[in-house]
Protein backbone atom coordinates (compact mmCIF):
# COMPACT_ATOMS: atom_id res chain seq x y z
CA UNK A 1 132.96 47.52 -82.30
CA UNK A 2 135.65 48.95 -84.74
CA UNK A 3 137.78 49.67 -81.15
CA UNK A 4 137.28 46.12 -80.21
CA UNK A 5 138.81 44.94 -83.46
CA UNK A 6 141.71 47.35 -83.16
CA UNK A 7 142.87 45.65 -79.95
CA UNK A 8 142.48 42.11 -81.17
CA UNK A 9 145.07 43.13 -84.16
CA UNK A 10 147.08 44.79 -81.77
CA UNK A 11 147.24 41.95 -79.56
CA UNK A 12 148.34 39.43 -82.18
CA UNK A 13 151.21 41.73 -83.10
CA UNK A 14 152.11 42.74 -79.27
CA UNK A 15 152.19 38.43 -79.39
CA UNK A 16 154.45 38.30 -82.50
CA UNK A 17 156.66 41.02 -81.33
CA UNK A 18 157.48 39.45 -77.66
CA UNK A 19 157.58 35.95 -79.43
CA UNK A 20 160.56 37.77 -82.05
CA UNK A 21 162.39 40.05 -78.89
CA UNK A 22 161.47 37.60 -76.13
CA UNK A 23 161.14 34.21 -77.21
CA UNK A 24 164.07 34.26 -79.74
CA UNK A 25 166.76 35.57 -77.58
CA UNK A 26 165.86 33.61 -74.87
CA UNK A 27 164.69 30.92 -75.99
CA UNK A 28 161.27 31.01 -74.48
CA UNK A 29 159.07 29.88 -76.97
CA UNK A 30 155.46 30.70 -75.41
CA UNK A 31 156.65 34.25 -74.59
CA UNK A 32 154.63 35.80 -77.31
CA UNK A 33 151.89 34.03 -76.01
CA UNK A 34 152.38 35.61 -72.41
CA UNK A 35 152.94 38.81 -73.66
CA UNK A 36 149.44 38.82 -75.84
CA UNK A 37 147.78 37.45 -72.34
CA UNK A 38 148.83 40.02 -70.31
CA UNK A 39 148.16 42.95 -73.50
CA UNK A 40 144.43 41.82 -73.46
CA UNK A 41 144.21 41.26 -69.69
CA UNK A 42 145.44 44.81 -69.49
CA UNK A 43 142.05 46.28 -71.55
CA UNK A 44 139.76 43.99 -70.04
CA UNK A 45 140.70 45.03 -66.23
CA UNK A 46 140.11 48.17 -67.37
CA UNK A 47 136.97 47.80 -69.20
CA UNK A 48 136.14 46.70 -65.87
CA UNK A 49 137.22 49.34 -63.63
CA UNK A 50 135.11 51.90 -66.22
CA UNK A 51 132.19 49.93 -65.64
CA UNK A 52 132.41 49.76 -61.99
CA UNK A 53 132.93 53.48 -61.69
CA UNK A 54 129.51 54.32 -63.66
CA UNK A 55 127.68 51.68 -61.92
CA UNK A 56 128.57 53.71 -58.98
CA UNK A 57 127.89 56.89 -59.91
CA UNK A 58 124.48 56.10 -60.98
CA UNK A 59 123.61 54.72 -57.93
């Protein structure tokens, strides 16, 4: 649970960061928003990929 909590903080400031070196110099305002997406996106695929592996090695 405490991990879980780590990455959601780390996500918002992964988002604030690529809003303040993305979206400011190029003036691409939802680029913070894109970066936090793909962040999170990154630990759930491989949440998934865990899982899948000890599904199959307990079958």
């Amino acid at each position: 649970m405490g991990r879980d909590i780590i990455i959601a903080v780390m996500t918002f400031v992964v988002g604030f960061l690529g809003t303040v070196y993305l979206g400011g110099p190029l003036n691409w305002p939802d680029a913070g928003a894109i970066v936090a997406i793909a962040f999170i996106g990154f630990f759930i695929l491989r949440r998934l990929d865990k899982d899948e592996k000890d599904d199959q090695s307990d079958g």
